[in-house]
C-alpha atoms as a PDB file:
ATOM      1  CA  UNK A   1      19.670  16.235 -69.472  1.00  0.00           C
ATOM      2  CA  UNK A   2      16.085  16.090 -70.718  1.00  0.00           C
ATOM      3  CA  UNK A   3      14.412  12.706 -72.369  1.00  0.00           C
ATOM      4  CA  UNK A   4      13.690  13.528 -75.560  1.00  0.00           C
ATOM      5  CA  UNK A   5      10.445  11.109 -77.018  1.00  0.00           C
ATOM      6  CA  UNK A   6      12.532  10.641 -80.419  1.00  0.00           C
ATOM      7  CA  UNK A   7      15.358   9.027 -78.546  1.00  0.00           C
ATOM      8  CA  UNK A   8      14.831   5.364 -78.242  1.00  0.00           C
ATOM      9  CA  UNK A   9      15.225   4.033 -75.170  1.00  0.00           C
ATOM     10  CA  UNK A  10      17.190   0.569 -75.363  1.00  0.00           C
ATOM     11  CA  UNK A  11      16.941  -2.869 -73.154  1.00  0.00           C
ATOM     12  CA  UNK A  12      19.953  -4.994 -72.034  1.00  0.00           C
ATOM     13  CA  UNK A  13      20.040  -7.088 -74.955  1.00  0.00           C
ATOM     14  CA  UNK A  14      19.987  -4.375 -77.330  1.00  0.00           C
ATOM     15  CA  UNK A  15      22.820  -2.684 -75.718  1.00  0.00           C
ATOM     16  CA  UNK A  16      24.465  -6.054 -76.331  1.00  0.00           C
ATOM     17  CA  UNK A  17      23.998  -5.995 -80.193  1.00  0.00           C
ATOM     18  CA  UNK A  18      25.204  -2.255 -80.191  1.00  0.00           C
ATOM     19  CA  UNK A  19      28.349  -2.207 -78.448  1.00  0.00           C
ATOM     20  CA  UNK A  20      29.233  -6.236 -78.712  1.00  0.00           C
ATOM     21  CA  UNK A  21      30.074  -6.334 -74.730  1.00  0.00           C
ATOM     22  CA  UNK A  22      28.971  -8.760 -72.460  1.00  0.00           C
ATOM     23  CA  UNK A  23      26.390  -7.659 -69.850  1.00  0.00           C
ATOM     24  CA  UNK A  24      29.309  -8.335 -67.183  1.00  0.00           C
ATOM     25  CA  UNK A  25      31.314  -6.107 -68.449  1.00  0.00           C
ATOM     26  CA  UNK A  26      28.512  -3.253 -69.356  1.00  0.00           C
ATOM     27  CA  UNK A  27      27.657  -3.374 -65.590  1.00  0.00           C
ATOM     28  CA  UNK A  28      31.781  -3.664 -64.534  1.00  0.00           C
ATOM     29  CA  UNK A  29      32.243  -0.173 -66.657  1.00  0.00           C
ATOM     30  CA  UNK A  30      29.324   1.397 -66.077  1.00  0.00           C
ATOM     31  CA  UNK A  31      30.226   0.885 -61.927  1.00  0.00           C
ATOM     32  CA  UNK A  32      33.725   2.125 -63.109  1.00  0.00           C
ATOM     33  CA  UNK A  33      32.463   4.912 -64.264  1.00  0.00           C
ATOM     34  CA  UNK A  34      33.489   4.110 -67.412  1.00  0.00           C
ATOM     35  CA  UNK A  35      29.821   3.515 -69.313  1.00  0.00           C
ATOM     36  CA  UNK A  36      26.932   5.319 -69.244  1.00  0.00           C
ATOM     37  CA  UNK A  37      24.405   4.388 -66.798  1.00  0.00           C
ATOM     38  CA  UNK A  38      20.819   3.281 -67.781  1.00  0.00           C
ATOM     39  CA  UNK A  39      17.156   4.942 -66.394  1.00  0.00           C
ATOM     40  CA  UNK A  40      14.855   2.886 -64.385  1.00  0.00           C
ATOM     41  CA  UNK A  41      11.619   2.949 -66.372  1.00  0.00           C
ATOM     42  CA  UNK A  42       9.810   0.094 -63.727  1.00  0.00           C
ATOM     43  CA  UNK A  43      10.611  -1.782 -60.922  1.00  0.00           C
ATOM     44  CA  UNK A  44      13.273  -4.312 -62.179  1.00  0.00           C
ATOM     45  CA  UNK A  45      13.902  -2.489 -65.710  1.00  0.00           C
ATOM     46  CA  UNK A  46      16.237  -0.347 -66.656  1.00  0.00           C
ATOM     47  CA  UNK A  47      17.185   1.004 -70.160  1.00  0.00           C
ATOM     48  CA  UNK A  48      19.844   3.131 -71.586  1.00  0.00           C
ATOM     49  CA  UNK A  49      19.461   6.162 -74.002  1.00  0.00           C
ATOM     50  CA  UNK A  50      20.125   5.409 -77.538  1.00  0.00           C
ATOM     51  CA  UNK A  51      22.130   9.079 -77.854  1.00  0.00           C
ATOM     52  CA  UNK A  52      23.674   7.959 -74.726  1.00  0.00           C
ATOM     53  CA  UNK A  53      25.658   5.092 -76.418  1.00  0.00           C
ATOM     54  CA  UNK A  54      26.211   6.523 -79.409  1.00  0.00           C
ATOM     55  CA  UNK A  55      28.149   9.621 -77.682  1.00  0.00           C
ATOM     56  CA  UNK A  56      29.978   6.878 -76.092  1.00  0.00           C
ATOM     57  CA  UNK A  57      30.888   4.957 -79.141  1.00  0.00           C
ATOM     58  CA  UNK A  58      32.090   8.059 -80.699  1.00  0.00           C
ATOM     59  CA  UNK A  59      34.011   9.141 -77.793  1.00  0.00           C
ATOM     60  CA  UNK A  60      36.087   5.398 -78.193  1.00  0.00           C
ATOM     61  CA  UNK A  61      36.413   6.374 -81.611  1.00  0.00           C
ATOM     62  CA  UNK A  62      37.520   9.807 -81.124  1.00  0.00           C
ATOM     63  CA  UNK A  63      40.464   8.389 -78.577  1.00  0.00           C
ATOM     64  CA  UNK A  64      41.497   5.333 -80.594  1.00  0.00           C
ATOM     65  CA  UNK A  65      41.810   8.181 -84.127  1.00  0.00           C
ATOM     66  CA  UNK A  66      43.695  10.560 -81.287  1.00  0.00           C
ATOM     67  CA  UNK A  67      45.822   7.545 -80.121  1.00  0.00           C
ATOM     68  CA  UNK A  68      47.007   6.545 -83.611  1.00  0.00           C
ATOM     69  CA  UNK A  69      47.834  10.056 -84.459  1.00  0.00           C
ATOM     70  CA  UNK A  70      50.078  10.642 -81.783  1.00  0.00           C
END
């Protein structure tokens, strides 16, 4: 997938505020395979893909609404 300039690219803290996990449990998951994993854009930095996290948030969404209709 292609980096689009439009799609903001978003630091640890950010990804915090967004998805209300810990950073222990963002790395945990993401090592699990279970979370999307960030770009390195320097030498100790790493960022994740705004579109990244919001396909993930809708994908918890679209399980939970699947989960309750069953």
């Amino acid at each position: 997938m292609q980096y689009e300039p439009t799609d903001p690219l978003l630091r640890i803290a950010d990804v915090r505020k967004l998805t209300r996990r810990s950073t222990s449990r963002i790395y945990a998951d993401m090592n699990a395979g279970l979370f999307p994993r960030p770009i390195r854009i320097g030498t100790r930095a790493v960022a994740w893909r705004e579109s990244d996290l919001i396909a993930w948030l809708g994908h918890r969404v679209a399980e939970r609404d699947q989960r309750e209709a069953a």
